[in-house]
C-alpha atoms as a PDB file:
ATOM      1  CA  UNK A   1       0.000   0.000   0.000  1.00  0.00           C
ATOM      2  CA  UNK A   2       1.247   3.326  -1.365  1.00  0.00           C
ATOM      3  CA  UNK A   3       1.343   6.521   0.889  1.00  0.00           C
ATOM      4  CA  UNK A   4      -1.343   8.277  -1.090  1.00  0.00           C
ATOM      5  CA  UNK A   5      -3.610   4.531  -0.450  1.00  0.00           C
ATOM      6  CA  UNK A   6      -2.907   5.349   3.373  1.00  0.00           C
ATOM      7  CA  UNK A   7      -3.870   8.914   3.326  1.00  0.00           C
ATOM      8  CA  UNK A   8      -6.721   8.136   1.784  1.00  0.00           C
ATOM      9  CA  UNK A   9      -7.963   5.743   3.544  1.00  0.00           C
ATOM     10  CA  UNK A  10      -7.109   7.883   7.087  1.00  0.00           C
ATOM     11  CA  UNK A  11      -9.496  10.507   5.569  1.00  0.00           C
ATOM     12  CA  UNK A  12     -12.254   7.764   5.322  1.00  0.00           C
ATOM     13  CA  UNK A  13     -11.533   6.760   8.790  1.00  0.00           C
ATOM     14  CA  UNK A  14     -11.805  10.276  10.108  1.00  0.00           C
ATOM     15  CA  UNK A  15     -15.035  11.317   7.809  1.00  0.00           C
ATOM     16  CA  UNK A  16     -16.763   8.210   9.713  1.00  0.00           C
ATOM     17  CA  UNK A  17     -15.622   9.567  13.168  1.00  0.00           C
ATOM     18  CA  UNK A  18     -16.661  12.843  12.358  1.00  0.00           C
ATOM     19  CA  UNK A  19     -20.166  11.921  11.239  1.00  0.00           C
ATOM     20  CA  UNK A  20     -20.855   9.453  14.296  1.00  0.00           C
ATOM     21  CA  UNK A  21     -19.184  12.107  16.706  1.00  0.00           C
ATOM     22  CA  UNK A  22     -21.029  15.248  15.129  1.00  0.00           C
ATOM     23  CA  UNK A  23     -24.400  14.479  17.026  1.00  0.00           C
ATOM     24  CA  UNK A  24     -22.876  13.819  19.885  1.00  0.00           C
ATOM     25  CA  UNK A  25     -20.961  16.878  20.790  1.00  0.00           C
ATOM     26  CA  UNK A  26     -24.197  18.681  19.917  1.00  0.00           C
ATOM     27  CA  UNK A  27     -26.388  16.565  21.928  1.00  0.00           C
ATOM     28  CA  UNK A  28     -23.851  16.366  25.187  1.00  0.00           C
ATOM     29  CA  UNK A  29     -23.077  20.131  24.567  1.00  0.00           C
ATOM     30  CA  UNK A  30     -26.264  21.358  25.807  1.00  0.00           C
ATOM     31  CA  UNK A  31     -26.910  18.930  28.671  1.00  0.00           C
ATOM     32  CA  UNK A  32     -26.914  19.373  31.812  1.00  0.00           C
ATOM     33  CA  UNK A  33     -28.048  17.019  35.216  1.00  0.00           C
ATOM     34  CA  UNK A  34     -30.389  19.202  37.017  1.00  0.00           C
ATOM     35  CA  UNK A  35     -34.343  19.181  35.677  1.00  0.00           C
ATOM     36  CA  UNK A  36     -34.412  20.717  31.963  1.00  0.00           C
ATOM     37  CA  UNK A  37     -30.841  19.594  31.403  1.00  0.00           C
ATOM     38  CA  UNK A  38     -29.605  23.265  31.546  1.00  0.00           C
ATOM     39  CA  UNK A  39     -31.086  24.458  28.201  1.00  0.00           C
ATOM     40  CA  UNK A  40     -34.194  26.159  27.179  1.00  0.00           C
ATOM     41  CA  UNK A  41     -37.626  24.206  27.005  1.00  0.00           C
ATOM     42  CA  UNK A  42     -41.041  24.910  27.014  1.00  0.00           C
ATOM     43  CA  UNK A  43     -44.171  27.506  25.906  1.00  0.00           C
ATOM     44  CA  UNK A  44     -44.713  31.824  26.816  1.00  0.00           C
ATOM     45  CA  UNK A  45     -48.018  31.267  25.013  1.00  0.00           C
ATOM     46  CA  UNK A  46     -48.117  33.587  21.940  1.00  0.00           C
ATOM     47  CA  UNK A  47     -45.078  35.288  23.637  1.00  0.00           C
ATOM     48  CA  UNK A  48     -42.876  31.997  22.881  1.00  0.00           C
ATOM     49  CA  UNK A  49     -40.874  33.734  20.731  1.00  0.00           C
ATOM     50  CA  UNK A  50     -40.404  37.103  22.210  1.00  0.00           C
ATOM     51  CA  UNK A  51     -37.617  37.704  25.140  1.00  0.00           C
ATOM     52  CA  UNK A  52     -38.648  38.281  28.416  1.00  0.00           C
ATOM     53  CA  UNK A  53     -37.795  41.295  29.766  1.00  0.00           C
ATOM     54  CA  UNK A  54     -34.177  41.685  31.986  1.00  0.00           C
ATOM     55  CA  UNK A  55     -34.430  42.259  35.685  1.00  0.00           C
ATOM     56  CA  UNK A  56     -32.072  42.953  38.318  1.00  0.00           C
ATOM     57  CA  UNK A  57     -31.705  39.197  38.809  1.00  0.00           C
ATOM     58  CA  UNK A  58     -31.248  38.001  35.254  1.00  0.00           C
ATOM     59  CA  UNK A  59     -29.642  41.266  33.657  1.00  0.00           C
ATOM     60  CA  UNK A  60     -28.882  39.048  30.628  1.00  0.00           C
ATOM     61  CA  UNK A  61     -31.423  38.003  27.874  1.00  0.00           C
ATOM     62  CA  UNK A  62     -32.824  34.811  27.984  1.00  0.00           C
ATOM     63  CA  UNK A  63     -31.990  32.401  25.709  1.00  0.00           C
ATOM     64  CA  UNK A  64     -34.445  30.904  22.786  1.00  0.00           C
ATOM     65  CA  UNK A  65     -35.811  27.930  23.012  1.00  0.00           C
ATOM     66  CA  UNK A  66     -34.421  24.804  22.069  1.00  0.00           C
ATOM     67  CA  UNK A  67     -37.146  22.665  22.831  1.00  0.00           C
ATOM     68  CA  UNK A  68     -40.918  23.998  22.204  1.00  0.00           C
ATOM     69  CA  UNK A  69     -44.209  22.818  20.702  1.00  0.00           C
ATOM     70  CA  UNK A  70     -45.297  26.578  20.189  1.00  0.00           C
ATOM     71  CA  UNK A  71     -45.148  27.430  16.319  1.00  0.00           C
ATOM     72  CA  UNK A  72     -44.851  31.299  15.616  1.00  0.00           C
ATOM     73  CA  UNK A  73     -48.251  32.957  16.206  1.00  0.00           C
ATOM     74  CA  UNK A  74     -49.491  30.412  17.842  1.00  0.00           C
ATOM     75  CA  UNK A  75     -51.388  30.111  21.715  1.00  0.00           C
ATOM     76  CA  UNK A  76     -49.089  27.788  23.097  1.00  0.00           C
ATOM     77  CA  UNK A  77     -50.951  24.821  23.521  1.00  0.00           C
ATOM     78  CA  UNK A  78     -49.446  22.426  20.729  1.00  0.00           C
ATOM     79  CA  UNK A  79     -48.452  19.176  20.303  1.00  0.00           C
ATOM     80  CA  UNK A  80     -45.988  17.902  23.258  1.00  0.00           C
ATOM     81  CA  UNK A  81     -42.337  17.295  22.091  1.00  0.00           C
ATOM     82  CA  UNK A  82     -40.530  19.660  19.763  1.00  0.00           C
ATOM     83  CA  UNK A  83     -37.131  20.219  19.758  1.00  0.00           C
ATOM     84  CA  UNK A  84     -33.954  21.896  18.364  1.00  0.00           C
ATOM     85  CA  UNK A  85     -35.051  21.441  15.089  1.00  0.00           C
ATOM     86  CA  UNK A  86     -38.835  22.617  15.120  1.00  0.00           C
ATOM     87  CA  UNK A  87     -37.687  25.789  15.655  1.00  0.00           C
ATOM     88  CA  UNK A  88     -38.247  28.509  13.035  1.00  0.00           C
ATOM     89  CA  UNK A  89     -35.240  27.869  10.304  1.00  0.00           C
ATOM     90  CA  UNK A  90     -35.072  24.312  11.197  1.00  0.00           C
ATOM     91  CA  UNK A  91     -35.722  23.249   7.335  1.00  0.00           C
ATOM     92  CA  UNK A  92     -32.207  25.180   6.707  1.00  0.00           C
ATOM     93  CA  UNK A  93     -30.740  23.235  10.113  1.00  0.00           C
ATOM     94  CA  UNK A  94     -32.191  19.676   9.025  1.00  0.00           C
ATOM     95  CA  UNK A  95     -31.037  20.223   5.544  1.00  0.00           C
ATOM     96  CA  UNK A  96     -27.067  21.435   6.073  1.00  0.00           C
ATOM     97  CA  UNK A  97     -26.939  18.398   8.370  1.00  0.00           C
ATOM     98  CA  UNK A  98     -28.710  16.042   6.621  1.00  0.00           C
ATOM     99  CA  UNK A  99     -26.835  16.707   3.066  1.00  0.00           C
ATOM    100  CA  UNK A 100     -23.387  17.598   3.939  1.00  0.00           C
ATOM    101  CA  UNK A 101     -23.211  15.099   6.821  1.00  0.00           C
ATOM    102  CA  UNK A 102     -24.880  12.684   4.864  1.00  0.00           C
ATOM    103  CA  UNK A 103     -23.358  13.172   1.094  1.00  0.00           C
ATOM    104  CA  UNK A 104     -20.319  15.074   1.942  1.00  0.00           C
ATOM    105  CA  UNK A 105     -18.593  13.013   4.556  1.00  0.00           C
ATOM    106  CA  UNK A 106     -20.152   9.635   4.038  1.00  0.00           C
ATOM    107  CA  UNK A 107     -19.642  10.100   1.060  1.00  0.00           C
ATOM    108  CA  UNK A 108     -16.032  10.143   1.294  1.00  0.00           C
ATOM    109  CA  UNK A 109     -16.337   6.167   2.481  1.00  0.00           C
ATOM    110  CA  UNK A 110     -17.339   5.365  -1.446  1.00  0.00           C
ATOM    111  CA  UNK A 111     -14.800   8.344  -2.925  1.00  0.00           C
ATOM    112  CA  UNK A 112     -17.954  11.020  -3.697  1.00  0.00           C
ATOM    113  CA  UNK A 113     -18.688  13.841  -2.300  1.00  0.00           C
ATOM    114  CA  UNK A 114     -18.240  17.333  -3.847  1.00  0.00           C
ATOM    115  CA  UNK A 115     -14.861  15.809  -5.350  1.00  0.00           C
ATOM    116  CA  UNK A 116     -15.867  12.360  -5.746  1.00  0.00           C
ATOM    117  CA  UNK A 117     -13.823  12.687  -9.605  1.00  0.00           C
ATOM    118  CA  UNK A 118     -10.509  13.596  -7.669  1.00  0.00           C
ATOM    119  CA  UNK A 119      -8.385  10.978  -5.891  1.00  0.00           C
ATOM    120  CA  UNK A 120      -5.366  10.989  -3.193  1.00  0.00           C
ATOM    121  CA  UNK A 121      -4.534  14.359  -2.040  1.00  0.00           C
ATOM    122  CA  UNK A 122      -6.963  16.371  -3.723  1.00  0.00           C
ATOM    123  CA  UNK A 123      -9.547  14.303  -1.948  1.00  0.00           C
ATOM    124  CA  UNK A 124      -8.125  16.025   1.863  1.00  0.00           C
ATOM    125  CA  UNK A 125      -8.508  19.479   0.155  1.00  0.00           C
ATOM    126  CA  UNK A 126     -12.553  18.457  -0.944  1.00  0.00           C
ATOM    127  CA  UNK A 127     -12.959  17.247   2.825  1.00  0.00           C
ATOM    128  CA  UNK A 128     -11.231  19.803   3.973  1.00  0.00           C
ATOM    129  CA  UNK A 129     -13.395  22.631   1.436  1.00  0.00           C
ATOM    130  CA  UNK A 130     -16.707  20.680   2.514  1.00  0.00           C
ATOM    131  CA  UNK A 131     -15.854  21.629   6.489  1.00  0.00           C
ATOM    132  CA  UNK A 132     -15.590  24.808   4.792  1.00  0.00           C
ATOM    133  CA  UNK A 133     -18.878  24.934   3.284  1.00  0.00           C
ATOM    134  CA  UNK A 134     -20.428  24.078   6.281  1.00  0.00           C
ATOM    135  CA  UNK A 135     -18.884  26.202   8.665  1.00  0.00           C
ATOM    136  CA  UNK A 136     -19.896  29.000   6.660  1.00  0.00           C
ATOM    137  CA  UNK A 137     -23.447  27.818   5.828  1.00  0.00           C
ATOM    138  CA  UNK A 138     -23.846  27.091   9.647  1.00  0.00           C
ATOM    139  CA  UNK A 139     -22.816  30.393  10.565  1.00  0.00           C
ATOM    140  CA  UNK A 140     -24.628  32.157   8.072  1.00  0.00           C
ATOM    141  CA  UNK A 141     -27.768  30.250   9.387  1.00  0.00           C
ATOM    142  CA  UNK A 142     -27.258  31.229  12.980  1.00  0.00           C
ATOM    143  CA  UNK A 143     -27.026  34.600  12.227  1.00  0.00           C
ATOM    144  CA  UNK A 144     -29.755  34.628  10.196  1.00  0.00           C
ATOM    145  CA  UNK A 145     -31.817  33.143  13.184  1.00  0.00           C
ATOM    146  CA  UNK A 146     -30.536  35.553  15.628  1.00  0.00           C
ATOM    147  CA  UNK A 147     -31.497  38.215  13.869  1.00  0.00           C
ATOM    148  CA  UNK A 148     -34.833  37.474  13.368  1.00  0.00           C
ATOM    149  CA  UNK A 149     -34.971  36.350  16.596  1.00  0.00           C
ATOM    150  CA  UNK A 150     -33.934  40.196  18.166  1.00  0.00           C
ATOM    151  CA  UNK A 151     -36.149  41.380  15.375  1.00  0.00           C
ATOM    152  CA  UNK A 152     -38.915  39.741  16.930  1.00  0.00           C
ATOM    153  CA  UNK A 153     -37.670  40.667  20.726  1.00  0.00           C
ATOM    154  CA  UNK A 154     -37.791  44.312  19.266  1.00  0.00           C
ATOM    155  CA  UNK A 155     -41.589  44.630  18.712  1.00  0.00           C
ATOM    156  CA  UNK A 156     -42.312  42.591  21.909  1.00  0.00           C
ATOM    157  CA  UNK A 157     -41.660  46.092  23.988  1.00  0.00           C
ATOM    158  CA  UNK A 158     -38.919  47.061  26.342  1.00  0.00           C
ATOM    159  CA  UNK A 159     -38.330  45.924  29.809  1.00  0.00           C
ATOM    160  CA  UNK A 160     -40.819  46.668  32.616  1.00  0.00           C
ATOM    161  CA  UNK A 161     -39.631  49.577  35.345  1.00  0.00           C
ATOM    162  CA  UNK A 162     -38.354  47.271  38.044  1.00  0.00           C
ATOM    163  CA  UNK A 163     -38.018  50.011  40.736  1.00  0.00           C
ATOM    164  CA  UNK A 164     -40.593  48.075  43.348  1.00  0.00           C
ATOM    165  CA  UNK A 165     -38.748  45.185  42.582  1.00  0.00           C
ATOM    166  CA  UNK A 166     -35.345  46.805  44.076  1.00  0.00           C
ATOM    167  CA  UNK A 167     -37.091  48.815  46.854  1.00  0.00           C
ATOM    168  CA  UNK A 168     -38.874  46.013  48.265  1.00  0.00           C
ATOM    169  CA  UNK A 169     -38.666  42.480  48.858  1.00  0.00           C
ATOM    170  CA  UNK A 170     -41.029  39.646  50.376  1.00  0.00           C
ATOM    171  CA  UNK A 171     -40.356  37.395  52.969  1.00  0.00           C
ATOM    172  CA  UNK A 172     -39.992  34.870  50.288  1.00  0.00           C
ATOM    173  CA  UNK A 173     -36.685  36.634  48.481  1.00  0.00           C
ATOM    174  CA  UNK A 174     -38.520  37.316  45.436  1.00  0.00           C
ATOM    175  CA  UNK A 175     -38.789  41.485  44.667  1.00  0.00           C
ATOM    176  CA  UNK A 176     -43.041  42.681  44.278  1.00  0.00           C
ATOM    177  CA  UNK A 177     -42.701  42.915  40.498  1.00  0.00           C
ATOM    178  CA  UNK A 178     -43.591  45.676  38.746  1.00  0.00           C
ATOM    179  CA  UNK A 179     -46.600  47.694  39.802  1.00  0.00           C
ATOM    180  CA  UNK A 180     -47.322  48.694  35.740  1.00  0.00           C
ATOM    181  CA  UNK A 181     -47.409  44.385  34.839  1.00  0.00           C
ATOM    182  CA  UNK A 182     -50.921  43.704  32.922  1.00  0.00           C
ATOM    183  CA  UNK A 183     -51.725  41.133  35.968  1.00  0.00           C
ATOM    184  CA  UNK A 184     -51.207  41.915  39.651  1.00  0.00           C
ATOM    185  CA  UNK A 185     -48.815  39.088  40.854  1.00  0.00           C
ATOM    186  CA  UNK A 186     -49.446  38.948  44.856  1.00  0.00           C
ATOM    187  CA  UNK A 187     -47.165  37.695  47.448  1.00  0.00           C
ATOM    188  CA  UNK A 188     -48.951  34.458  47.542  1.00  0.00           C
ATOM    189  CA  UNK A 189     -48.659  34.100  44.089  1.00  0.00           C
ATOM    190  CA  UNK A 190     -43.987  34.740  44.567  1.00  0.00           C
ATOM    191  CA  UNK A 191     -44.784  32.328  47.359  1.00  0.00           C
ATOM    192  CA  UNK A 192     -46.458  29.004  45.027  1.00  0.00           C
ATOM    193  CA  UNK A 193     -43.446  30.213  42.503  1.00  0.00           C
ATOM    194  CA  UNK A 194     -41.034  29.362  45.363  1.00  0.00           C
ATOM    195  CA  UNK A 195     -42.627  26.287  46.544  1.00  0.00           C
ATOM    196  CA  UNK A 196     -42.544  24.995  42.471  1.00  0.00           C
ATOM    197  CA  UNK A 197     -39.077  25.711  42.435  1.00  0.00           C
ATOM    198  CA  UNK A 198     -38.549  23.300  45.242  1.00  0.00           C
ATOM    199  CA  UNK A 199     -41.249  20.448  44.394  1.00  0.00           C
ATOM    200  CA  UNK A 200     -40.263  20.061  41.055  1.00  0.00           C
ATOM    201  CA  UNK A 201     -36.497  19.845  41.403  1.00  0.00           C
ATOM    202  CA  UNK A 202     -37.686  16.769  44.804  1.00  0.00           C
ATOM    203  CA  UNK A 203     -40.417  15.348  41.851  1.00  0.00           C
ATOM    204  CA  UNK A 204     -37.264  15.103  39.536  1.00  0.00           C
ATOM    205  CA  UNK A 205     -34.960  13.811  41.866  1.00  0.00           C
ATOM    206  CA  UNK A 206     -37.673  10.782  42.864  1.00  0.00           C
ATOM    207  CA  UNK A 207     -38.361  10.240  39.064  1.00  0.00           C
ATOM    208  CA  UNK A 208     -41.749  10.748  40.416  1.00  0.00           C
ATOM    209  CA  UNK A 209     -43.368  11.729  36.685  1.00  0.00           C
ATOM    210  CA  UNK A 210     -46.832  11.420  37.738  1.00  0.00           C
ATOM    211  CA  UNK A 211     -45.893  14.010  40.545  1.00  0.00           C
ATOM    212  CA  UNK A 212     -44.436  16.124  37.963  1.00  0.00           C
ATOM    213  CA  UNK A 213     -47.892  16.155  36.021  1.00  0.00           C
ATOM    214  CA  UNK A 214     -49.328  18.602  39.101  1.00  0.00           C
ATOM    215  CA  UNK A 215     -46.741  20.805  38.754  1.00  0.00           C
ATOM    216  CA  UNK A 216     -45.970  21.488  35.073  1.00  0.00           C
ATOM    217  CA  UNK A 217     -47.374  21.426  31.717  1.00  0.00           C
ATOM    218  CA  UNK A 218     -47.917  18.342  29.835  1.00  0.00           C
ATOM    219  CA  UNK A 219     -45.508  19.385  27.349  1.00  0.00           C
ATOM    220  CA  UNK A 220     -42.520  20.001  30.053  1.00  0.00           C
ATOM    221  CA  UNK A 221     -43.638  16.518  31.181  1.00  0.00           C
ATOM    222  CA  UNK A 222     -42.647  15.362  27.995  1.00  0.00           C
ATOM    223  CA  UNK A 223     -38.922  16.660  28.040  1.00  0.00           C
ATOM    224  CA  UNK A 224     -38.603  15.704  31.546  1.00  0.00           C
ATOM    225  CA  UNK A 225     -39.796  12.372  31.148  1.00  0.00           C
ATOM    226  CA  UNK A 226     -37.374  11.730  27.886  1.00  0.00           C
ATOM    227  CA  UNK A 227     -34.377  13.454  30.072  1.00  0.00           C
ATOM    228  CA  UNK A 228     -35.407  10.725  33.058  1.00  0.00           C
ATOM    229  CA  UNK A 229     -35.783   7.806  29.944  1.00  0.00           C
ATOM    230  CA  UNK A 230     -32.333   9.183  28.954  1.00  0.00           C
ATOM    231  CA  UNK A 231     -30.868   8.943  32.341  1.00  0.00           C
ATOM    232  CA  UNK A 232     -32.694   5.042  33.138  1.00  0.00           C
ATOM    233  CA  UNK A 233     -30.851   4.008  29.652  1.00  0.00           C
ATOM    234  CA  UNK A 234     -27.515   5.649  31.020  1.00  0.00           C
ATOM    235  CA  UNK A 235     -28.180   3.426  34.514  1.00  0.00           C
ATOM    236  CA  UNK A 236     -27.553   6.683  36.380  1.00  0.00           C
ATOM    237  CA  UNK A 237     -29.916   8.898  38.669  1.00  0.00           C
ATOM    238  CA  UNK A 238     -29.862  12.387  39.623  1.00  0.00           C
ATOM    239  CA  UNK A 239     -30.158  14.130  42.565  1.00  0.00           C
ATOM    240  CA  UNK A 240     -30.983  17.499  43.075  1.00  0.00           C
ATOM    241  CA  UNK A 241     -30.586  18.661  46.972  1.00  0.00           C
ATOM    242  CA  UNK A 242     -30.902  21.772  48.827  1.00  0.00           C
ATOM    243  CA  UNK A 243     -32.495  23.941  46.676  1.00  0.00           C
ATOM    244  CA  UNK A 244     -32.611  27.553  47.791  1.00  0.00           C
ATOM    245  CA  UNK A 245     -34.294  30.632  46.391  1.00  0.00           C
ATOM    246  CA  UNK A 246     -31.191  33.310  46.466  1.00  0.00           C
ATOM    247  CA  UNK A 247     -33.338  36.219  44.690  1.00  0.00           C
ATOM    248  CA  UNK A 248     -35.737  36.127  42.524  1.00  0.00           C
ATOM    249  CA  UNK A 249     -38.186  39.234  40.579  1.00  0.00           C
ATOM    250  CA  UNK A 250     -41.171  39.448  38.396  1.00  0.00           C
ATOM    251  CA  UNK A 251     -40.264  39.842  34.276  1.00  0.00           C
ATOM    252  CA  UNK A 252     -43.731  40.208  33.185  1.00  0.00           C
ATOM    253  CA  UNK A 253     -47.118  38.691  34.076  1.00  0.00           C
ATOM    254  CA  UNK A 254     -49.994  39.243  31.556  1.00  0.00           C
ATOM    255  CA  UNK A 255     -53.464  37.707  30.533  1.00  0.00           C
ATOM    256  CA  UNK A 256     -54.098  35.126  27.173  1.00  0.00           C
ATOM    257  CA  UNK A 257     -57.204  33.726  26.803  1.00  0.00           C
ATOM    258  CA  UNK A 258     -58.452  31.589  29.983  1.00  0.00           C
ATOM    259  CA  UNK A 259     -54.652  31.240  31.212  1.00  0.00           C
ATOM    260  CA  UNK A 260     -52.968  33.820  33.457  1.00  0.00           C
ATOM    261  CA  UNK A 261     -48.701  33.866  32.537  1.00  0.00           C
ATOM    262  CA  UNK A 262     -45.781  35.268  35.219  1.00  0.00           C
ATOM    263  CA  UNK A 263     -42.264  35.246  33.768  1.00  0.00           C
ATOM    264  CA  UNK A 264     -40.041  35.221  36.951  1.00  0.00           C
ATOM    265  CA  UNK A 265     -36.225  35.518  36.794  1.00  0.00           C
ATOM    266  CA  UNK A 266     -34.012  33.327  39.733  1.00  0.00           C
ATOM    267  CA  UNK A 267     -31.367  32.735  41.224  1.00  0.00           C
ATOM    268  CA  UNK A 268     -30.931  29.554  43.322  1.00  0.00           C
ATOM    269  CA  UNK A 269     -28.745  27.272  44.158  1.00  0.00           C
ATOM    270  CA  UNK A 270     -28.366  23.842  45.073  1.00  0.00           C
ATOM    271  CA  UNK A 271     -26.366  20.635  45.012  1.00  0.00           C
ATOM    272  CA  UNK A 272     -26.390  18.198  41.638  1.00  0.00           C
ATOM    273  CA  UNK A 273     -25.114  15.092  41.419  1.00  0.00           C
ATOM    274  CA  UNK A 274     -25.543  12.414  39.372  1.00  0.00           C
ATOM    275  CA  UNK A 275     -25.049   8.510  40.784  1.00  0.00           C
ATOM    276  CA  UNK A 276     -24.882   5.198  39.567  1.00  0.00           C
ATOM    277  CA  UNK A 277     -28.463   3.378  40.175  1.00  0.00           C
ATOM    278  CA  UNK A 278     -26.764   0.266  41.577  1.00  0.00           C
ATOM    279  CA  UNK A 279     -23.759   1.276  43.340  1.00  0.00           C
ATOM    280  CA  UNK A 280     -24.827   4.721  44.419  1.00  0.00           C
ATOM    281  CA  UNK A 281     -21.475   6.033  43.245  1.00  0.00           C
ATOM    282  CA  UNK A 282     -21.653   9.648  42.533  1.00  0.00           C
ATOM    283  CA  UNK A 283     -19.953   9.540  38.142  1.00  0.00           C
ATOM    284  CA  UNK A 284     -21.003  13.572  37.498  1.00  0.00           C
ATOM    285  CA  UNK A 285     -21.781  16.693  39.697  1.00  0.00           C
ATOM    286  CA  UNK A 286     -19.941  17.953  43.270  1.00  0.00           C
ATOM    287  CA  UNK A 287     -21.509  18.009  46.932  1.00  0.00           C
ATOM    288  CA  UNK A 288     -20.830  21.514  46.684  1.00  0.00           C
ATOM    289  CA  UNK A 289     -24.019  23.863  45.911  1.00  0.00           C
ATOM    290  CA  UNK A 290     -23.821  25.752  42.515  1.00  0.00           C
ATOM    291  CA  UNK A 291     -25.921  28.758  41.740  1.00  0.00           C
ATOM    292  CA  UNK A 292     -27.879  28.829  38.801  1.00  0.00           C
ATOM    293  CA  UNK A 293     -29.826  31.987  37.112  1.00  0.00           C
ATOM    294  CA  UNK A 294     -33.000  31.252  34.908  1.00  0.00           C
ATOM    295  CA  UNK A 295     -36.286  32.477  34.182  1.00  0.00           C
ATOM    296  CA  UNK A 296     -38.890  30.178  34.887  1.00  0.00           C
ATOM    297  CA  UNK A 297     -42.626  30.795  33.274  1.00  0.00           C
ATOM    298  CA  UNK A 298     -45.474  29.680  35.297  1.00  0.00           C
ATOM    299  CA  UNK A 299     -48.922  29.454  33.752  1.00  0.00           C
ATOM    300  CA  UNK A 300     -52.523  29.679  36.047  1.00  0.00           C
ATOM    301  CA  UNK A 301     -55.480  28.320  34.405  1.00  0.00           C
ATOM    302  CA  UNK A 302     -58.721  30.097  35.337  1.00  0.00           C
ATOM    303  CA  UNK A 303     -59.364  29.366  38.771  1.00  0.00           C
ATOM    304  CA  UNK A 304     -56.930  27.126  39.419  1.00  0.00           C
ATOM    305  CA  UNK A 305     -53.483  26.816  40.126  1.00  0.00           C
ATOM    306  CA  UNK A 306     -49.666  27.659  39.323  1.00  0.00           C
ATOM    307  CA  UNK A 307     -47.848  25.298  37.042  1.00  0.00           C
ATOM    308  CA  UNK A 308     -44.862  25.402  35.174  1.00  0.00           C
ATOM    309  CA  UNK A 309     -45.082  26.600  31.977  1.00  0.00           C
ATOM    310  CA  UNK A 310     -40.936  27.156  30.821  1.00  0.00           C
ATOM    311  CA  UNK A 311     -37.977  27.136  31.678  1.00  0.00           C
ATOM    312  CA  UNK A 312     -35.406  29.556  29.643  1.00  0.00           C
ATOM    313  CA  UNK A 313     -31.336  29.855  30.503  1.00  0.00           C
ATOM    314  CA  UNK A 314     -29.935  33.301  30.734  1.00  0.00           C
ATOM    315  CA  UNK A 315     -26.951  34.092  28.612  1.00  0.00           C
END
């Protein structure tokens, strides 16, 4: 065997790693232990796809969502599931992995690809052009998306005056929220946002799903249940322990159709670890407690209670 036959074949070896490791690193990137898996999941109603306002606790935007049913201009009571790729753009996502994944490096194992007429050496340059191609594509995509996204977060209004917020605080850490928000959120009403904060993360931590259907929406059921299916296949469990409300302060709170909405920002921390199911031997996480910032969405039916509606990271 020749040393252009081994470099060749070393570039098929490598375009079969890369395409088997590709999904990976973009699937373990965005994980995380504690409930929601540290990325963005769940429904604002028709707000979905507008920002919630910054506070004093989360000065940064929230993120998008990576996993929603909502569709643009929708209520926000869709189908359960969604994902990365239902997002707006996802055709342009799907497609750039789907064809240069799929006939670029692939097809690399079978000498095609962009170059398939081109052997030895030239074949490294077409792999190397394709990576190219899609880095370029990809970013042009993302930017695309983000700009349509702060488009969008434009017309949805600026942030609230958050001057009560500062001034005074309940007993429960959370500020009063503005006194200009479309709905009057009450102390009680900080007080059940508190008290989710701490049943769901115990719910989670007992893989106690049908628990988890009183506190959230069946669509965060969904994601929580695949995360817990994901964690059963991985023969791991984990446990979320003193949770603690550090501060915490109203975004916005408004009315759509029969539901009531309350965007609230926190800050909380708590200890996550992640064990072995048979040994009990923690593999991931610290004893330690870790503070973590997000704005959680909780939705109120008409005449009845709090639930959790979404859960968005802060940048």
């Amino acid at each position: 065997m020749n040393f252009r036959q081994r470099a060749f074949g070393l570039v098929q070896a490598l375009a079969v790693v890369l395409s088997l490791a590709v999904p990976l690193v973009v699937a373990a990137s965005s994980a995380d232990a504690r409930i929601g898996r540290g990325v963005s999941s769940g429904s604002r109603g028709s707000r979905t796809y507008s920002a919630p306002p910054s506070t004093s606790t989360a000065p940064s935007a929230a993120q998008p969502f990576n996993r929603t049913s909502t569709n643009p201009g929708s209520s926000g009571f869709g189908r359960p599931g969604g994902g990365f790729f239902n997002r707006p753009g996802s055709g342009l996502f799907r497609g750039l992995a789907a064809g240069f994944l799929g006939a670029g490096l692939l097809g690399m194992l079978f000498g095609g690809g962009l170059f398939g007429g081109i052997g030895g050496f030239s074949s490294i340059i077409g792999l190397l052009l394709q990576i190219a191609v899609i880095v370029f594509l990809v970013r042009l995509a993302m930017s695309w998306w983000q700009r349509r996204h702060e488009m969008g977060t434009a017309y949805a209004g600026g942030p609230s005056p958050l001057g009560a917020q500062a001034s005074s605080r309940s007993a429960t850490g959370f500020g009063l929220g503005s006194g200009s928000a479309p709905l009057q959120i009450l102390p009680a009403d900080y007080e059940a946002f508190e008290r989710l904060l701490g049943d769901t993360q115990a719910a989670w931590s007992n893989e106690d799903v049908g628990r988890l259907r009183t506190l959230a929406t069946p669509e965060m059921v969904s994601y929580f249940s695949r995360d817990l299916d994901e964690n059963r296949s991985r023969n791991v469990v984990n446990k979320v322990s003193g949770t603690r409300l550090l501060q915490g302060d109203l975004a916005e709170a408004w009315r759509e159709g029969g539901a009531d909405y309350a965007s609230v920002a926190m800050r909380y921390s708590l200890i996550d670890t992640t064990l072995d199911r048979n040994s009990g031997r923690m593999v991931e996480g610290s004893e330690q407690p870790e503070e973590v910032t997000e704005v959680w969405t909780f939705l109120r039916p008409r005449g009845g209670n709090w639930i959790l509606s979404a859960i968005q990271q802060t940048s």
